[in-house]
PDB file of N, CA and C in Angstrom:
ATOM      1  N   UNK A   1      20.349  -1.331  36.373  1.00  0.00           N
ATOM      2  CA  UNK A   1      19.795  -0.252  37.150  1.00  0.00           C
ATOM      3  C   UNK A   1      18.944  -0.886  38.240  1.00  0.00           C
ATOM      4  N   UNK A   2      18.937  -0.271  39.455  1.00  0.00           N
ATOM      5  CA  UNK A   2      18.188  -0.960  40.576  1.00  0.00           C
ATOM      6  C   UNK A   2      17.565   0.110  41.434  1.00  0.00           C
ATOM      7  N   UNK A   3      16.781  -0.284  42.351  1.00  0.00           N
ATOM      8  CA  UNK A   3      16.372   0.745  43.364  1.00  0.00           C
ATOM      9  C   UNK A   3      17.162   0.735  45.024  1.00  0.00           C
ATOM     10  N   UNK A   4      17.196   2.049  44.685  1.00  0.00           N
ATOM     11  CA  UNK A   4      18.023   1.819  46.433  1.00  0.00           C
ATOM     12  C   UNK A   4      18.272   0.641  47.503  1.00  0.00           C
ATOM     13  N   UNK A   5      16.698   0.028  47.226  1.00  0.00           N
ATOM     14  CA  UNK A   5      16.519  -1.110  48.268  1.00  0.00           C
ATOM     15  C   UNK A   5      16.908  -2.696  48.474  1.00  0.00           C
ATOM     16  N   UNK A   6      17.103  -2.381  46.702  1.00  0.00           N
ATOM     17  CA  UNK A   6      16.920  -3.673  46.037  1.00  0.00           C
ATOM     18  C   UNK A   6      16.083  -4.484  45.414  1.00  0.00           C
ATOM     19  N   UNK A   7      14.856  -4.073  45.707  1.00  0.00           N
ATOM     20  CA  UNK A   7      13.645  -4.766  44.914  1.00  0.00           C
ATOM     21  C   UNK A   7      13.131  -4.546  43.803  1.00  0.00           C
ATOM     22  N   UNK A   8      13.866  -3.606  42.667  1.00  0.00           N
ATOM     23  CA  UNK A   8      13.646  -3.988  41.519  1.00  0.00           C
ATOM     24  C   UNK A   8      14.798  -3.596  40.760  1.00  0.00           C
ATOM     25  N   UNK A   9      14.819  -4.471  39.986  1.00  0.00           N
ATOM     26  CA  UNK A   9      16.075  -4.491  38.998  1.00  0.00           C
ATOM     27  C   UNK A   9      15.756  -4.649  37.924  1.00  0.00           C
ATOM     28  N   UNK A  10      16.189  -3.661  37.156  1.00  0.00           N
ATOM     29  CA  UNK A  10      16.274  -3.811  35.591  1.00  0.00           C
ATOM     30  C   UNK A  10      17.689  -3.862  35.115  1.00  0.00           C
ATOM     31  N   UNK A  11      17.835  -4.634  33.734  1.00  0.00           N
ATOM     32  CA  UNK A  11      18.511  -4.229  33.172  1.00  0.00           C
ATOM     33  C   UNK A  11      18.268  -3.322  31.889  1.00  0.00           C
ATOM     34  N   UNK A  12      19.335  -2.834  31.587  1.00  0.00           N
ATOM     35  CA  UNK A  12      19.487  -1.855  30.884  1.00  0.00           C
ATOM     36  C   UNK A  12      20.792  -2.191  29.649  1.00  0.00           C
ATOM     37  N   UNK A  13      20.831  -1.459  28.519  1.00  0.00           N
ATOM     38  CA  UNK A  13      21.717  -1.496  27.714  1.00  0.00           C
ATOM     39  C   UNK A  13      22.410  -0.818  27.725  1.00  0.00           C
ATOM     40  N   UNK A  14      23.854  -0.065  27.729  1.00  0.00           N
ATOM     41  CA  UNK A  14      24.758   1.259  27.792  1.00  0.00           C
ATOM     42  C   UNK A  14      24.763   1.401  26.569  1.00  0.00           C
ATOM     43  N   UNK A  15      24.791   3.005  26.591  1.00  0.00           N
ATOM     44  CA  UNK A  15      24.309   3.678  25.114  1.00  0.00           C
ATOM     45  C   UNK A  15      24.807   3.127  24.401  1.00  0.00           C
ATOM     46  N   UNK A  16      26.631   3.296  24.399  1.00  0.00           N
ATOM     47  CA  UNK A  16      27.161   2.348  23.195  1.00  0.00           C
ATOM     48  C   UNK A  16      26.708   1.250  22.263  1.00  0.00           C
ATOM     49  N   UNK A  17      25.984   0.437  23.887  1.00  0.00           N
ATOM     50  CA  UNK A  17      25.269  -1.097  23.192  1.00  0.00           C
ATOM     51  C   UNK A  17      23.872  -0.376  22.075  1.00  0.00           C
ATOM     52  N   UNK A  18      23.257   0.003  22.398  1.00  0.00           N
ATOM     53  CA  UNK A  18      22.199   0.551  21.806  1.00  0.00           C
ATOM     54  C   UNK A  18      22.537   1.195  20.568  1.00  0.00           C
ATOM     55  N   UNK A  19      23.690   2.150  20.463  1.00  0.00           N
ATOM     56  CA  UNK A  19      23.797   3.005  19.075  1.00  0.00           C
ATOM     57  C   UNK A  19      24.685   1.350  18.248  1.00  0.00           C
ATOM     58  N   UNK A  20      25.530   0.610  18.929  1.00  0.00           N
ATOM     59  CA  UNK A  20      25.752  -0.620  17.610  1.00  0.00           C
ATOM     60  C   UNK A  20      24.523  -1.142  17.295  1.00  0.00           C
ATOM     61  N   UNK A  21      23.602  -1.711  17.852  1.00  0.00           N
ATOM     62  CA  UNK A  21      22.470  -2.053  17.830  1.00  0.00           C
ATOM     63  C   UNK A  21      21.570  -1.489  16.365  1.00  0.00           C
ATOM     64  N   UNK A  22      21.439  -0.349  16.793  1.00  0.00           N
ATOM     65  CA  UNK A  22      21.063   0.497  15.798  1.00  0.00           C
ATOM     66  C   UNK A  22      21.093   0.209  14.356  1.00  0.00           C
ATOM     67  N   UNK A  23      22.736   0.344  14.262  1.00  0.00           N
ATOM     68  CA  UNK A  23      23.370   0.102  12.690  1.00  0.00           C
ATOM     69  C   UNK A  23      23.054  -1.049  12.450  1.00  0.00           C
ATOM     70  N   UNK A  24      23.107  -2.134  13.778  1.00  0.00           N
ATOM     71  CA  UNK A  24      23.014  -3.254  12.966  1.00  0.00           C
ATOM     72  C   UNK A  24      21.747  -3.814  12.137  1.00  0.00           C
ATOM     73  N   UNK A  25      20.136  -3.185  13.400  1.00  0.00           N
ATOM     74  CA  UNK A  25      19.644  -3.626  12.186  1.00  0.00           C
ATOM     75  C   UNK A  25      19.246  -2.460  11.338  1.00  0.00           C
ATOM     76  N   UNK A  26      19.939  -1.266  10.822  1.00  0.00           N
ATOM     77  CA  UNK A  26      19.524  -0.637   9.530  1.00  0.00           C
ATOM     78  C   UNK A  26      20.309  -1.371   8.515  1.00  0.00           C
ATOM     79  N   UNK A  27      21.608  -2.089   8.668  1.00  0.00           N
ATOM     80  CA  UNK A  27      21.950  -2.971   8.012  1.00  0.00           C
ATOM     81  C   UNK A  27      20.897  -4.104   7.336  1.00  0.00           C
ATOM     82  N   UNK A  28      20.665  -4.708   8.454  1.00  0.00           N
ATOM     83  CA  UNK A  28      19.968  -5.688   7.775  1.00  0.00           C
ATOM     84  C   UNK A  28      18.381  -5.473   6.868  1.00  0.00           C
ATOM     85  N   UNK A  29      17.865  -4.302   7.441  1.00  0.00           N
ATOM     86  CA  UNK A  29      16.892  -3.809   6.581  1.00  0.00           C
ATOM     87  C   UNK A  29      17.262  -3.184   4.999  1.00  0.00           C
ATOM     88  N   UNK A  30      18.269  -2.810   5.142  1.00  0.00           N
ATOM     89  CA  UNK A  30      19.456  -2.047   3.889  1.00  0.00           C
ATOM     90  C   UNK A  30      19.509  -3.380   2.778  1.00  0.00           C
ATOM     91  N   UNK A  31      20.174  -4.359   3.273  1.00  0.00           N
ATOM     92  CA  UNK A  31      20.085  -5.573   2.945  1.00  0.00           C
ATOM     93  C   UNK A  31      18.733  -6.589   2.123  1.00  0.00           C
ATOM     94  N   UNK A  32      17.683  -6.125   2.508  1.00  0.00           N
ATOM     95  CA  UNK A  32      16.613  -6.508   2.228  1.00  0.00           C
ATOM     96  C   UNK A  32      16.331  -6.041   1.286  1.00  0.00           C
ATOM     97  N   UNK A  33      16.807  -4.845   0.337  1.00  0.00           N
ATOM     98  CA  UNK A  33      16.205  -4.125  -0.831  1.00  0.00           C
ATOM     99  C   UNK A  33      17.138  -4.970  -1.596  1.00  0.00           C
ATOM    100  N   UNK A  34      16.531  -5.542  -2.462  1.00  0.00           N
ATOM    101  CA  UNK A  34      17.048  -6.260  -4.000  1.00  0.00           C
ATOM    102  C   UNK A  34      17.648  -4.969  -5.087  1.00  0.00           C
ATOM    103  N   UNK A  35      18.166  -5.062  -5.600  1.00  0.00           N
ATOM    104  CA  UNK A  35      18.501  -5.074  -6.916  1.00  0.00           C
ATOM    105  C   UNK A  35      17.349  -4.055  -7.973  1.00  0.00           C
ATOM    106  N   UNK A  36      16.545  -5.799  -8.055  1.00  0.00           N
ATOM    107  CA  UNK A  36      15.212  -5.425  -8.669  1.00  0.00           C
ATOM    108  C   UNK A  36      14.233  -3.822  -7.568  1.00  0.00           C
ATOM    109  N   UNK A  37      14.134  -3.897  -6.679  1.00  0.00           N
ATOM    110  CA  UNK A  37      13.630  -3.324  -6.227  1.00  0.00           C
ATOM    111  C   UNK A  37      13.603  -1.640  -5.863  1.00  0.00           C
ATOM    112  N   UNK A  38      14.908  -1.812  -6.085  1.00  0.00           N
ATOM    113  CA  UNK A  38      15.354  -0.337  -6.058  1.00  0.00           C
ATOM    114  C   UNK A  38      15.520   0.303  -7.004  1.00  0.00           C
ATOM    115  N   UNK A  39      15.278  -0.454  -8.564  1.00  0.00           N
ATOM    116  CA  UNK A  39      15.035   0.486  -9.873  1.00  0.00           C
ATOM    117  C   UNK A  39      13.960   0.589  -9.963  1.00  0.00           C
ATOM    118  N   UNK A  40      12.553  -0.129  -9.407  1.00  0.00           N
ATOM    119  CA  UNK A  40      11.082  -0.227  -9.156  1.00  0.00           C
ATOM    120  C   UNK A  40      10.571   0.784  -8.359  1.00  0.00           C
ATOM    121  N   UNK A  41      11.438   1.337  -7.052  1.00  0.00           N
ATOM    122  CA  UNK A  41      11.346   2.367  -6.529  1.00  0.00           C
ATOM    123  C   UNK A  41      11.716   3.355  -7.356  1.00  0.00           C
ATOM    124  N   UNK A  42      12.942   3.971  -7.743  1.00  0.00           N
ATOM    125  CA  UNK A  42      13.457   4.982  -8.550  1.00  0.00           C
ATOM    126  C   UNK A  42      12.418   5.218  -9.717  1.00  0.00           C
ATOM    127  N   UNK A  43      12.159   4.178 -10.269  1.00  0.00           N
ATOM    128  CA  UNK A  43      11.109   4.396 -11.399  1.00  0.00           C
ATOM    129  C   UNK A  43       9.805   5.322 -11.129  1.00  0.00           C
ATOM    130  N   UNK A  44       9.086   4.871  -9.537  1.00  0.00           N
ATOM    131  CA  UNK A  44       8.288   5.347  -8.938  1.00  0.00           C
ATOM    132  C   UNK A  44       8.471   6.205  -8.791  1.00  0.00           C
ATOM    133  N   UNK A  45       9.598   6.586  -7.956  1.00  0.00           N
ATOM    134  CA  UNK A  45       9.707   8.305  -7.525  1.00  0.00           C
ATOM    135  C   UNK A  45       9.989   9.485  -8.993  1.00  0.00           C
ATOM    136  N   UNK A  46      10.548   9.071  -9.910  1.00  0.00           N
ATOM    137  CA  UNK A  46      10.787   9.803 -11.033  1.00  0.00           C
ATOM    138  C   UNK A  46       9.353  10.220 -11.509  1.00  0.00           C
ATOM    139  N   UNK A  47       8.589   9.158 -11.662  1.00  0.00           N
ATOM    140  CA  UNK A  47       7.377   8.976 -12.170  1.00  0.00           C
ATOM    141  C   UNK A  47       6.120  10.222 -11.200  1.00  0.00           C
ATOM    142  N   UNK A  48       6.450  10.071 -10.054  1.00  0.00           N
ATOM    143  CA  UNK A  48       5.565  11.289  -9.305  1.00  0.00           C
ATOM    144  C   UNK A  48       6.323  12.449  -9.476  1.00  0.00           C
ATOM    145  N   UNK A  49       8.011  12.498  -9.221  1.00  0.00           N
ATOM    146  CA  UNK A  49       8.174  13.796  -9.071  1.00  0.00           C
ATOM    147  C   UNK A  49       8.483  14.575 -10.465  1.00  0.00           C
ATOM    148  N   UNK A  50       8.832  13.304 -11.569  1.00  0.00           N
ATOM    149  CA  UNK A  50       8.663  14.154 -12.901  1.00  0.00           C
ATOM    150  C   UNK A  50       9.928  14.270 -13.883  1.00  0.00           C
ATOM    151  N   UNK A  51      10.958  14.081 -12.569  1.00  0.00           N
ATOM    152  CA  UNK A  51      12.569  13.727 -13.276  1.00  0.00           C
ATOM    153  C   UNK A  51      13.237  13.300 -12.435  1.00  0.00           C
ATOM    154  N   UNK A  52      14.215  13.049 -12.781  1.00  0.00           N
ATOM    155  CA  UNK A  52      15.265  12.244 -11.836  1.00  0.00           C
ATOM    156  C   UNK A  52      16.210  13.254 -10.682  1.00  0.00           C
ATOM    157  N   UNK A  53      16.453  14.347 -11.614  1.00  0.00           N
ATOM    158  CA  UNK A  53      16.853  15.497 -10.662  1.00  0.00           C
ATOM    159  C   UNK A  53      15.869  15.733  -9.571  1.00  0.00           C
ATOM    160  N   UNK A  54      14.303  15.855  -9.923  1.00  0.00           N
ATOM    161  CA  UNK A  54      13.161  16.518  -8.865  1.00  0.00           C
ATOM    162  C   UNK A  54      13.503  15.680  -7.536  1.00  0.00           C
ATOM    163  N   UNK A  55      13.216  14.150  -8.386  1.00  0.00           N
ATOM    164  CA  UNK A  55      13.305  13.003  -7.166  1.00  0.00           C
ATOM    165  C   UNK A  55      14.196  13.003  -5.835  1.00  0.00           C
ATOM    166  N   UNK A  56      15.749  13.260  -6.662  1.00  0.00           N
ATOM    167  CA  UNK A  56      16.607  13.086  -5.712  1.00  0.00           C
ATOM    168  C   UNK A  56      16.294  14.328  -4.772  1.00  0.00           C
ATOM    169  N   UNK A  57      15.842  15.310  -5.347  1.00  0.00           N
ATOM    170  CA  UNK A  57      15.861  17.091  -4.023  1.00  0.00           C
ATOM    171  C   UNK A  57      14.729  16.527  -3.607  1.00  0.00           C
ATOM    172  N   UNK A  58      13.644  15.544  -3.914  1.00  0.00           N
ATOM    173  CA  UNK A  58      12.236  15.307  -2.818  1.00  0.00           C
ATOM    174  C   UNK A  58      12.860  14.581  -1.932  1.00  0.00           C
ATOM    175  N   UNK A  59      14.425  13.829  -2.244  1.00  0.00           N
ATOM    176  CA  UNK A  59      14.783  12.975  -0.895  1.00  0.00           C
ATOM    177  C   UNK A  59      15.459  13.447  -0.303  1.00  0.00           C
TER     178      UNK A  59
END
């Protein structure tokens, strides 16, 4: 993207680039939850909302 004149230029990403972008890093954050960690969570959320059914409708 530029200005009429020429004196400033940016670049920019086209949406496309931006929405792959996106996935890629919810991927890699997705990636980051262990195993261990996500029965440590579940445990948690059962534990506030009271059952396992409550939990999943609080998400």
């Amino acid at each position: 993207m530029g200005a009429d004149q020429g004196e400033i230029r940016i670049e920019v990403s086209s949406p496309r680039r931006r929405f792959l972008e996106a996935f890629r890093l919810r991927s890699e954050h997705a990636s980051a939850i262990t195993d261990e960690l996500r029965t440590d969570m579940a445990a948690r959320l059962i534990e506030e909302f009271g059952s396992p059914q409550a939990a999943a409708d609080a998400l």
